[in-house]
Protein backbone atom coordinates (compact mmCIF):
# COMPACT_ATOMS: atom_id res chain seq x y z
CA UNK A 1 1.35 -8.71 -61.08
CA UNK A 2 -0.49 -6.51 -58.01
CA UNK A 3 1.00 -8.65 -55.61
CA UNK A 4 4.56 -7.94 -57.22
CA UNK A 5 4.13 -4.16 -57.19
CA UNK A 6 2.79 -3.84 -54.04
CA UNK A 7 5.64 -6.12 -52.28
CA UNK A 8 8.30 -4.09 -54.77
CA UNK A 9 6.13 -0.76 -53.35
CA UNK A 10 6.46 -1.83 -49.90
CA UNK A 11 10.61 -3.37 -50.01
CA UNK A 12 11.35 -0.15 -51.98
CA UNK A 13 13.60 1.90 -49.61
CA UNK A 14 14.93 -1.84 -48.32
CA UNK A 15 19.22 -0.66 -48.00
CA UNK A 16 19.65 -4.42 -49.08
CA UNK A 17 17.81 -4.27 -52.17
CA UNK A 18 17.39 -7.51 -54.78
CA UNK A 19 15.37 -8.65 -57.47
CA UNK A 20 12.14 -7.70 -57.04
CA UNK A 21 10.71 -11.52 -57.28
CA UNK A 22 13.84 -12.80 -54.73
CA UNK A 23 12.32 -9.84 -52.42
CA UNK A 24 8.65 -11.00 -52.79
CA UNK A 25 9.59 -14.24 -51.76
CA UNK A 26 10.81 -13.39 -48.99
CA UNK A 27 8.38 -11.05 -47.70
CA UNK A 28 5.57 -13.68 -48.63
CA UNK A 29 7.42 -15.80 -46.17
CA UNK A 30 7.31 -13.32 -43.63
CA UNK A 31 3.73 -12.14 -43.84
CA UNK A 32 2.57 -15.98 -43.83
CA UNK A 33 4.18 -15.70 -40.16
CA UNK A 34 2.32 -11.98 -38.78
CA UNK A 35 -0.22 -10.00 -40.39
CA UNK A 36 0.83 -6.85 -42.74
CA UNK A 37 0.42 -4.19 -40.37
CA UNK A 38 2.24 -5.91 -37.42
CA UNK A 39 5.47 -6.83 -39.78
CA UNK A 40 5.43 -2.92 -41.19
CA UNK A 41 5.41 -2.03 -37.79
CA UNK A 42 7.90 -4.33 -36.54
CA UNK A 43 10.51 -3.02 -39.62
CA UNK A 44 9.83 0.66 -38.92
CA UNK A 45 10.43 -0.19 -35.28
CA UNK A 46 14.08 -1.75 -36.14
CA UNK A 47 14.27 1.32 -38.65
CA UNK A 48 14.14 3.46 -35.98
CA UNK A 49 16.23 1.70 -33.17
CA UNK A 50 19.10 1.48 -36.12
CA UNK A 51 19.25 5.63 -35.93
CA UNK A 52 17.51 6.20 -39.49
CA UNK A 53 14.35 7.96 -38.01
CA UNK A 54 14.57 12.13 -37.52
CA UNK A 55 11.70 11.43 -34.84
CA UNK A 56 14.07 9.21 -32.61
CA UNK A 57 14.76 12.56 -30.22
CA UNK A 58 10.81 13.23 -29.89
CA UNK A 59 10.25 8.96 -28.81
CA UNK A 60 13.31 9.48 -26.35
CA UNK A 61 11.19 12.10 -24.80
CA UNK A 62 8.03 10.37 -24.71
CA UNK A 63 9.35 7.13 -23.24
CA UNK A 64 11.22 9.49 -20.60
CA UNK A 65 8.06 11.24 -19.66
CA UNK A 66 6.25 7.68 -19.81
CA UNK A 67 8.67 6.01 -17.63
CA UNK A 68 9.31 9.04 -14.67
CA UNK A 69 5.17 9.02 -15.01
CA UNK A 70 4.97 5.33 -13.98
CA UNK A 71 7.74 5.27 -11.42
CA UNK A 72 5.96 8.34 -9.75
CA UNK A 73 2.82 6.22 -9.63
CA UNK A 74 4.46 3.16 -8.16
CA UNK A 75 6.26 5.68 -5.66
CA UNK A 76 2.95 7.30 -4.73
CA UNK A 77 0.82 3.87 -4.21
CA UNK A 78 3.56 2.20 -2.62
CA UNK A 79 3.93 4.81 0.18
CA UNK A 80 0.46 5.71 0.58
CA UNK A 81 -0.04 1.58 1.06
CA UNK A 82 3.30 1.04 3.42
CA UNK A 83 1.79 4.64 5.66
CA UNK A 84 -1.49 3.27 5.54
CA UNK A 85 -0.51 -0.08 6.98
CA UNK A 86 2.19 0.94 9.30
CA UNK A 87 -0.43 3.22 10.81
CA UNK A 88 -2.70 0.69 11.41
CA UNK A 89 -0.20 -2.18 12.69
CA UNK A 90 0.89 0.36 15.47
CA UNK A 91 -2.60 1.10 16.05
CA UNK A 92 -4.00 -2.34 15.84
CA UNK A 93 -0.76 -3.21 18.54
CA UNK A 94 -2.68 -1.30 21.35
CA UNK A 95 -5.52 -2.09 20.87
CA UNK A 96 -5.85 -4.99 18.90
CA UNK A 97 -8.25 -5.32 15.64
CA UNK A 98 -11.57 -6.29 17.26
CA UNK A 99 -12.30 -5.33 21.14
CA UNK A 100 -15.38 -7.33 23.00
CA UNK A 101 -15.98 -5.31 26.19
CA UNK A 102 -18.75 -5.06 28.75
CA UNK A 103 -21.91 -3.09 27.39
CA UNK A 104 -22.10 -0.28 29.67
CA UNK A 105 -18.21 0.19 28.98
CA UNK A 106 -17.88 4.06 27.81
CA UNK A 107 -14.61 6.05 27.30
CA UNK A 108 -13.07 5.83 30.83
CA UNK A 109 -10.46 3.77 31.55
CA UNK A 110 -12.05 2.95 34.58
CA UNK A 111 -13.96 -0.26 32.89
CA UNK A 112 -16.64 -2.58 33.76
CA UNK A 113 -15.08 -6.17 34.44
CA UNK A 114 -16.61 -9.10 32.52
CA UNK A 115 -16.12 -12.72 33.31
CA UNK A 116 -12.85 -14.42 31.07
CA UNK A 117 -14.20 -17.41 31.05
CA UNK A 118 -17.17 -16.56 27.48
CA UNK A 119 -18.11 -19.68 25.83
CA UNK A 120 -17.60 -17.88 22.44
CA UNK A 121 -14.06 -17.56 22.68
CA UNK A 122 -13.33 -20.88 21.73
CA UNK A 123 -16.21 -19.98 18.26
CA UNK A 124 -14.08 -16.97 17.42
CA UNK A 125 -10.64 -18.91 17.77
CA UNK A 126 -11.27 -22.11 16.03
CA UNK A 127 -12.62 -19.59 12.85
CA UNK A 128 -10.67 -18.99 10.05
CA UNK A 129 -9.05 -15.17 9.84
CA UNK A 130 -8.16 -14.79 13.52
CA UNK A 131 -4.93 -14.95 14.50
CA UNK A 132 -4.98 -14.59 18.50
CA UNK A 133 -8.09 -13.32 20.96
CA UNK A 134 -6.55 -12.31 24.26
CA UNK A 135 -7.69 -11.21 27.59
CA UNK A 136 -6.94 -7.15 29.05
CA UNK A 137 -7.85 -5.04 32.05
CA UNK A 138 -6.64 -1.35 32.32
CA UNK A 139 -6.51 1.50 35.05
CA UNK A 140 -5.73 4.75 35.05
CA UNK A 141 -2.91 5.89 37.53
CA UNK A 142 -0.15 8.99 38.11
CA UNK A 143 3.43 8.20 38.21
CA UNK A 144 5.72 9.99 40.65
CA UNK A 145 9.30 10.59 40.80
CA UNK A 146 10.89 13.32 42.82
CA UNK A 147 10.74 15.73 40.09
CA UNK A 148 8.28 14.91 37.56
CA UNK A 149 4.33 13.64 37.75
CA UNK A 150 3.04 12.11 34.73
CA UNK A 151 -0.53 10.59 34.38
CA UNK A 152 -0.88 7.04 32.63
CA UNK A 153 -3.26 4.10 31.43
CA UNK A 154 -1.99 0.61 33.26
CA UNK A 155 -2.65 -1.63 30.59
CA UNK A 156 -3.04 -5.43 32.55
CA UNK A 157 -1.84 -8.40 30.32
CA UNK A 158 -2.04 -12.02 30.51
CA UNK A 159 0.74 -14.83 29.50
CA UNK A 160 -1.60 -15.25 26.33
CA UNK A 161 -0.63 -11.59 24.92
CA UNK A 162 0.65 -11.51 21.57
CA UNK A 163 3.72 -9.53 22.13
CA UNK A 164 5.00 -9.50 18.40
CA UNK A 165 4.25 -5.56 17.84
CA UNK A 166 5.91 -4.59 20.91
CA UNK A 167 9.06 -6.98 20.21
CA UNK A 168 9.42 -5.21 16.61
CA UNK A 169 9.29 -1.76 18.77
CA UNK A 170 11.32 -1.88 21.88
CA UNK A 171 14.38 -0.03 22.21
CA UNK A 172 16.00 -1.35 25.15
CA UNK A 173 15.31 -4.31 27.83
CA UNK A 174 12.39 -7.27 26.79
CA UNK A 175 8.61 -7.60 27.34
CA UNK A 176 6.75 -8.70 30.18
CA UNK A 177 7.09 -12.02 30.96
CA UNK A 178 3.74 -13.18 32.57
CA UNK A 179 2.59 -16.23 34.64
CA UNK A 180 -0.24 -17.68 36.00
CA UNK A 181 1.42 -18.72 38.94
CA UNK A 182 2.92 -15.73 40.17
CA UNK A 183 2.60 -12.00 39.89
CA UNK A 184 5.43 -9.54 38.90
CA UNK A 185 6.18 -6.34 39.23
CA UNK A 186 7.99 -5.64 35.82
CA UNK A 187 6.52 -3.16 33.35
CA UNK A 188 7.11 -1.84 29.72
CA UNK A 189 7.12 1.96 29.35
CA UNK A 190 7.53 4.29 26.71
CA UNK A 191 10.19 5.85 25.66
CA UNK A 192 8.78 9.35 25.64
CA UNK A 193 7.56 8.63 29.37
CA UNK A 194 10.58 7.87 30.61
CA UNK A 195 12.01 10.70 28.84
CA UNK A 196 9.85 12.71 30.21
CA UNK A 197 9.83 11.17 33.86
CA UNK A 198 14.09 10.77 33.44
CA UNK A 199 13.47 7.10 34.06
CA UNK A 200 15.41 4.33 32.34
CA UNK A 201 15.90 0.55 31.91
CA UNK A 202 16.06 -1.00 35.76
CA UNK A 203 14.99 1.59 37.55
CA UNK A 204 11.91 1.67 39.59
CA UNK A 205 8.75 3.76 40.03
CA UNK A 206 5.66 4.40 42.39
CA UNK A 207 2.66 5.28 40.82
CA UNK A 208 -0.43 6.07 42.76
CA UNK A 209 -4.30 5.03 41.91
CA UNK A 210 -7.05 7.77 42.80
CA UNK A 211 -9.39 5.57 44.58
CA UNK A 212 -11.25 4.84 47.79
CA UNK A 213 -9.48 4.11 49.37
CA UNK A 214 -6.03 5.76 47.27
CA UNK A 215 -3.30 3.21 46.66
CA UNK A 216 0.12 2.91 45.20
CA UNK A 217 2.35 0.18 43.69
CA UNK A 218 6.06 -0.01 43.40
CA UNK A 219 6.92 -1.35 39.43
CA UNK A 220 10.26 -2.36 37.94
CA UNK A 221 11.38 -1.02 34.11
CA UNK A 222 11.95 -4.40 32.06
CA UNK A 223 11.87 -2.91 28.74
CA UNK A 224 10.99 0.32 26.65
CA UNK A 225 9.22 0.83 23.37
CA UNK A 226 8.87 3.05 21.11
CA UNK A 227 6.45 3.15 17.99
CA UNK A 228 6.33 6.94 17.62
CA UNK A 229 2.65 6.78 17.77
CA UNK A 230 3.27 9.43 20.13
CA UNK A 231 -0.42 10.16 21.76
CA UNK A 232 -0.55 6.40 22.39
CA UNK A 233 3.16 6.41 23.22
CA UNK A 234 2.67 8.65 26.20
CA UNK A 235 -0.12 7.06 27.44
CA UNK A 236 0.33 3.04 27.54
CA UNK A 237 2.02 1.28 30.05
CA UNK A 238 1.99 -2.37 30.44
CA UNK A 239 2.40 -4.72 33.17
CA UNK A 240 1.15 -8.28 34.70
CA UNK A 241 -3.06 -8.43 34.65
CA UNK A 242 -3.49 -9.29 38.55
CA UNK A 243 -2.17 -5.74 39.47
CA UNK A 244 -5.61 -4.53 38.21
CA UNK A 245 -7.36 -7.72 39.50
CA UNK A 246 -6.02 -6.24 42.49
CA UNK A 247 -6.43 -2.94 42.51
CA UNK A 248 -10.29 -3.38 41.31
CA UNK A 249 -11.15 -5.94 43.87
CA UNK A 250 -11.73 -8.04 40.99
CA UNK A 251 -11.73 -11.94 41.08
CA UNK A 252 -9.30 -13.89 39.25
CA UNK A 253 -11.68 -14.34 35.82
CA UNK A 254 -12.41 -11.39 35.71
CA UNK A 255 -10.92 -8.80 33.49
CA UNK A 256 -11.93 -5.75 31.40
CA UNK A 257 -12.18 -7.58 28.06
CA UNK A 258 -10.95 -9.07 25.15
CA UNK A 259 -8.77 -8.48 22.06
CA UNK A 260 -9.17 -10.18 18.55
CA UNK A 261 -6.59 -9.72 16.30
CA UNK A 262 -7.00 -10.56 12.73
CA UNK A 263 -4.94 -11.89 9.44
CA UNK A 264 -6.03 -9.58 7.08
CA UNK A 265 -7.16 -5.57 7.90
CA UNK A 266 -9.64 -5.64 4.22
CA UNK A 267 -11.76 -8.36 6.13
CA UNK A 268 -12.29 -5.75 9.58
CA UNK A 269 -15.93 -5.75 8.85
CA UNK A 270 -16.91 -9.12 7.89
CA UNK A 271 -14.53 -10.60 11.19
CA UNK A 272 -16.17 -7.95 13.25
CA UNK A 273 -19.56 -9.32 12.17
CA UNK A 274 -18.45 -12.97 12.88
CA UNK A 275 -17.02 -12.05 16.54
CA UNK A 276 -20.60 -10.24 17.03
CA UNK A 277 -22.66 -13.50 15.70
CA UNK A 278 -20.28 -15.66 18.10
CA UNK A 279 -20.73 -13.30 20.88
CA UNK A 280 -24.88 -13.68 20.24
CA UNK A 281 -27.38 -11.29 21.73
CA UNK A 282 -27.80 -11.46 25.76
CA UNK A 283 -31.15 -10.83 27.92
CA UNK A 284 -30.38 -12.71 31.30
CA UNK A 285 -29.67 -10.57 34.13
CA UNK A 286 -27.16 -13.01 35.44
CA UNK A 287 -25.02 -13.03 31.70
CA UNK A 288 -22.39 -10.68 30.73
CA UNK A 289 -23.51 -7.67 28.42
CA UNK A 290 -20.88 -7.62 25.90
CA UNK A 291 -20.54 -5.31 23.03
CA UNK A 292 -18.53 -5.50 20.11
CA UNK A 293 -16.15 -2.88 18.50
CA UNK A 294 -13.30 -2.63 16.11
CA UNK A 295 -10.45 -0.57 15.42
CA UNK A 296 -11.99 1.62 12.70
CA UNK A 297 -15.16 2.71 15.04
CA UNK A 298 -12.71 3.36 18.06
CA UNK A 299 -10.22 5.39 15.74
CA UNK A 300 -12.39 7.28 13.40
CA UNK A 301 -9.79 10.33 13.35
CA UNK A 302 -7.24 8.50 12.52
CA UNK A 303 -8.99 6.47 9.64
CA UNK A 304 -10.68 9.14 8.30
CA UNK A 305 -6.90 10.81 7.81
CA UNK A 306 -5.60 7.88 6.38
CA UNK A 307 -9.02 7.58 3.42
CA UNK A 308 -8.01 11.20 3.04
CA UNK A 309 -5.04 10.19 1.59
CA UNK A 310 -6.61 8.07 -0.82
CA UNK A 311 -7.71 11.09 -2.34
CA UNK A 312 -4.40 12.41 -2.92
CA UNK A 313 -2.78 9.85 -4.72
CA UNK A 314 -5.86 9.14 -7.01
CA UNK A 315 -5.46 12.75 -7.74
CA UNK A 316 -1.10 12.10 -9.03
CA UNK A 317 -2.46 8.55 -10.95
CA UNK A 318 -4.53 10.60 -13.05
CA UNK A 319 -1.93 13.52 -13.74
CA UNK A 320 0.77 11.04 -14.55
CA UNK A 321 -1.37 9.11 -17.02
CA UNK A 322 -2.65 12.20 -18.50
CA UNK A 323 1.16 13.64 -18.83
CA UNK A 324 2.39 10.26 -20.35
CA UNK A 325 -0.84 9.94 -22.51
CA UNK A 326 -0.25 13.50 -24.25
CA UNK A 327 3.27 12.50 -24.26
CA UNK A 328 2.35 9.67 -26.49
CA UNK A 329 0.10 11.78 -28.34
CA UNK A 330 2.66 14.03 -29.78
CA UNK A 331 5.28 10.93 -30.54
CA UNK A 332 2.30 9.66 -32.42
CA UNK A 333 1.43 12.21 -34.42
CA UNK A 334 5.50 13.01 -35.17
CA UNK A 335 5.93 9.05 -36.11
CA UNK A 336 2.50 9.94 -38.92
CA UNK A 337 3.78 13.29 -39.86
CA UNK A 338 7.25 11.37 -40.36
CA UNK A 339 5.83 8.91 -42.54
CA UNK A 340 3.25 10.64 -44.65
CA UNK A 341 4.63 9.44 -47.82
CA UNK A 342 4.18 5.61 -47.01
CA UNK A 343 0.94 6.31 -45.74
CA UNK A 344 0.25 7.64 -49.31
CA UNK A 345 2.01 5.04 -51.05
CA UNK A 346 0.43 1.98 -48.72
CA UNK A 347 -2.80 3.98 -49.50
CA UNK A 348 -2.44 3.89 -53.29
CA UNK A 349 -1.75 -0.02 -53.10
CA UNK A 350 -4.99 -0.62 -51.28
CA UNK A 351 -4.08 -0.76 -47.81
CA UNK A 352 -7.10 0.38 -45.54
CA UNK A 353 -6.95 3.30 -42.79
CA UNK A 354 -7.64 0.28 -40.10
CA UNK A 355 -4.23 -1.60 -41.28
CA UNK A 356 -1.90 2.29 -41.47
CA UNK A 357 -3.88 2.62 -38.04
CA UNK A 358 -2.54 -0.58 -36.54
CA UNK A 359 0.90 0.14 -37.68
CA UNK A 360 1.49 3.10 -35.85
CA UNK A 361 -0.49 2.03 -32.85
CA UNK A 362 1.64 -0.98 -33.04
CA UNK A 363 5.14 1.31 -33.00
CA UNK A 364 3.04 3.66 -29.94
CA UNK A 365 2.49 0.61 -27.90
CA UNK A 366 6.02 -0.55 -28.53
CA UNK A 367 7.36 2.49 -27.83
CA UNK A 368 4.82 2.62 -24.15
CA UNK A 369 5.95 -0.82 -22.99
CA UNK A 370 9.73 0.51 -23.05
CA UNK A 371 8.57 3.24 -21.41
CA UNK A 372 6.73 1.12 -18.94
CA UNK A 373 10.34 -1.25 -18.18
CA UNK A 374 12.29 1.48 -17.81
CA UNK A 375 9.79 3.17 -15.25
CA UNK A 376 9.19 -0.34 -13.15
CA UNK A 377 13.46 0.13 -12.86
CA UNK A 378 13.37 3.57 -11.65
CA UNK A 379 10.29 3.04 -9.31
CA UNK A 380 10.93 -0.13 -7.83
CA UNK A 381 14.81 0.31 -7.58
CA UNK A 382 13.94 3.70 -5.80
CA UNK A 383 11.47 2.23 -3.69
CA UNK A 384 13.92 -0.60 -2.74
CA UNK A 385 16.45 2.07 -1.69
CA UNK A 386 14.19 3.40 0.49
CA UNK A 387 13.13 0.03 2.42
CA UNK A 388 16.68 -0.61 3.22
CA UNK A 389 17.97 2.19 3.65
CA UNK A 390 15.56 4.26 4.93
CA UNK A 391 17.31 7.66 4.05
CA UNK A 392 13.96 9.78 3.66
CA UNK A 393 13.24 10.93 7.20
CA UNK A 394 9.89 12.51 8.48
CA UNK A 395 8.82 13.98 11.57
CA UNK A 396 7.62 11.19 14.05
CA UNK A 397 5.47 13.97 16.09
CA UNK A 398 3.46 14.91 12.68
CA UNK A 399 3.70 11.34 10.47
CA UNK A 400 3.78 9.11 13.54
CA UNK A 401 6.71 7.50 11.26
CA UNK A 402 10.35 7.96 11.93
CA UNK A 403 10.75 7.37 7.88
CA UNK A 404 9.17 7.15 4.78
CA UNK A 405 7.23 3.65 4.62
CA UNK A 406 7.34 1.43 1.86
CA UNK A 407 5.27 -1.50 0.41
CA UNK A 408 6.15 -2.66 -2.70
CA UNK A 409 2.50 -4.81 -3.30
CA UNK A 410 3.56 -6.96 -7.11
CA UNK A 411 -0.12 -6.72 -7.80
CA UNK A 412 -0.37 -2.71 -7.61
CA UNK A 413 2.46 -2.80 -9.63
CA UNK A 414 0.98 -4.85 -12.47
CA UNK A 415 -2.05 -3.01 -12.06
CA UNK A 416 -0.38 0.29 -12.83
CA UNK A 417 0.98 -1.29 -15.47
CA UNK A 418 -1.57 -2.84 -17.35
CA UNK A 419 -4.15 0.43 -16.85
CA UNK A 420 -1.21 2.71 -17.83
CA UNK A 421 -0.83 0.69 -21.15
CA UNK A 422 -4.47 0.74 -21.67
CA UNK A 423 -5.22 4.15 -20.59
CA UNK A 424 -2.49 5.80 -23.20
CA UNK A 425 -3.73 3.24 -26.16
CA UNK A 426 -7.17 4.32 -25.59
CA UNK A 427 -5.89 8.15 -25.72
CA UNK A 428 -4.13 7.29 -28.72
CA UNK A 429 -7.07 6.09 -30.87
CA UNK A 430 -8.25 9.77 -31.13
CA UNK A 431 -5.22 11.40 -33.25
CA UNK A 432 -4.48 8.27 -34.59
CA UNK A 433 -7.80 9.28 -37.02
CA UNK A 434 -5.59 11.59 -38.57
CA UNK A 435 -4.58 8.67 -40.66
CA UNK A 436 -8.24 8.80 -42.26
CA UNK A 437 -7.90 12.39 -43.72
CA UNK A 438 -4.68 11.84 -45.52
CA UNK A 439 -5.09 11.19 -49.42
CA UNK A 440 -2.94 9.25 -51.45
CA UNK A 441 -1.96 11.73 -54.07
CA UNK A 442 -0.93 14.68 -51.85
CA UNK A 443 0.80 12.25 -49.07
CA UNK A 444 2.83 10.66 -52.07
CA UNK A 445 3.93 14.41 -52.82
CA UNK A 446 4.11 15.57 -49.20
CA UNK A 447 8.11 16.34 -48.41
């Protein structure tokens, strides 16, 4: 006879009301399916999608302010990612990932050759991780024209040069194409040199060496770049490696160093440590010195910048979770308020604060995760706009990006999800104690 009133209690304010035993039946049948709290929940839910609930207006709001909250975070990580590695990719393209150079090699680009031919080149390529190793020489030189002087790093290349960075950037013409048979006078220049110099695609330049004795060489424009990396951009040229054989007096296997480029940038230190164990630890006089660096130790400035903005969007995660959380909050405590009177009456027929908890944690998560699939549309769909479109400019002098970069990563985005969800049900635990305080008799009487 409990079991009757409480299922008659609970199927009350049903709009299809029967027979209180055809009713108990049925809601036996149910409840042998989920437990009590998650079928309440799941008939207030449908309750309040069918219009019936006053506090529809404040859950509109909530999942609003849930939703723009996640598709700022996926905005934020997704462009602080896309900068982060489009700033290193241009980076990494002149100057590769991992540099082995001779030891007394300082900051000059007047370098100390060491021999090509290093028995731990063949370690470092056979090892899992490295995606090319590569041999360079550079020089620093003046270009002339009859109006303009512009000084510029030679950067020597061999027909083993991974040219995919500088095939993604070029603007007009094609790289260097480089033999070992014969040398040729073809270079790739900058855009903003030859800008600057009024040069363009065929045309041909002397630059001069300051040397003893001083010497020049006549080059040919094959093809210009442009990665808007402008301190690098101004700087690099690029041409056929026995130009600075020459110039140096250097023999043929000899050449300023080499370049290791790897697969992923999150293993830089443990590949830099594996090029250094390859490259072993030299004492005879007649043996190469070599030293080992990588990107991060030659570009502190820039890396520090780009941890900076770590910092940043750390700083918007946090605000957007705590703006959706207290969001939540209030749609939680309007969805108790709102139902005060059940709470009494599932109160009076034994139902424990644990079970009323559940239910309206139940409707709060409910109402998060729609928050949540409307945010992935607005974040991702906006973030996809930008990739192809690219219609969010920035200042290439200040961003060293021409637009705003994107990189849509499907694990961030699950990971914003799933802390998001977690974060606002663990906020939610607190004024969901409310439930605790409220007594039967005065809920059953509360209007």
């Amino acid at each position: 006879m409990a079991d009757k009133c409480r299922w008659q209690g609970l199927h009350y304010n049903s709009p299809n009301s029967k027979p209180a035993l055809y009713n108990s039946s049925l809601l036996i049948l149910n409840f042998a399916r989920m437990s009590i709290d998650t079928f309440i929940a799941s008939r207030l839910i449908r309750d309040r999608n069918s219009g019936t609930a006053f506090s529809r207006p404040i859950n509109v709001i909530a999942i609003i302010g849930i939703a723009l909250g996640l598709a700022v975070m996926i905005l934020a990580v997704s462009i602080l990612t896309g900068f982060k590695k489009q700033i290193r990719d241009k980076v990494a393209g002149f100057g590769a990932h991992i540099q082995v150079v001779n030891f007394d090699a300082n900051l000059s680009y007047e370098t100390v050759p060491v021999s090509a031919a290093q028995a731990f080149v063949s370690k470092v390529q056979s090892h899992p991780g490295i995606r090319n190793i590569q041999v360079f020489a550079m020089k620093a030189g003046i270009i002339k024209t009859d109006e303009n002087i512009q000084g510029v790093v030679l950067k020597g290349i061999g027909s083993d040069y991974d040219w995919s960075f500088f095939r993604s950037s070029m603007v007009e013409g094609e790289t260097v194409n480089v033999s070992d048979t014969a040398r040729t006078n073809d270079v790739v220049i900058s855009k903003k040199v030859a800008d600057m110099l009024g040069l363009k695609l065929g045309d041909s330049f002397a630059m001069f060496f300051v040397q003893d004795p001083p010497r020049m060489r006549k080059f040919t424009i094959c093809g210009i770049y442009e990665t808007s990396l402008e301190e690098f951009d101004k700087t690099y040229l690029f041409c056929d490696i026995n130009h600075i054989r020459s110039l140096n007096g250097w023999t043929e296997d000899q050449v300023s160093g080499f370049e290791i480029f790897i697969n992923d940038f999150d293993n830089l230190d443990y590949m830099t440590d594996v090029v250094r164990d390859a490259v072993g630890y030299r004492v005879a006089e007649e043996e190469d010195q070599l030293k080992v660096t990588n990107i991060r130790g030659r570009y502190p400035q820039i890396f520090d910048w780009l941890g900076f903005q770590d910092t940043n969007v750390i700083i918007i995660l946090v605000l957007m979770i705590l703006v959706a959380g207290f969001n939540m909050i209030s749609g939680l405590l309007i969805l108790i308020l709102e139902k005060t009177n059940m709470i009494g009456v599932l109160k009076a027929l034994g139902a424990g604060n644990k079970i009323i908890r559940n239910v309206f944690l139940y409707q709060a998560a409910w109402l998060t995760a729609k928050g949540l699939l409307w945010g992935n549309a607005i974040g991702i769909g906006l973030a996809l706009l930008q990739q192809k479109t690219e219609m969010i400019q920035l200042d290439p002098s200040s961003y060293y990006l021409k637009s705003v970069p994107i990189n849509l990563d499907p694990l961030h985005i699950i990971l914003l999800n799933v802390g998001t969800m977690i974060a606002i049900i663990l906020m939610l635990l607190i004024p969901s104690q409310l439930i605790a305080r409220i007594t039967p008799v005065k809920a059953i009487r509360y209007d």
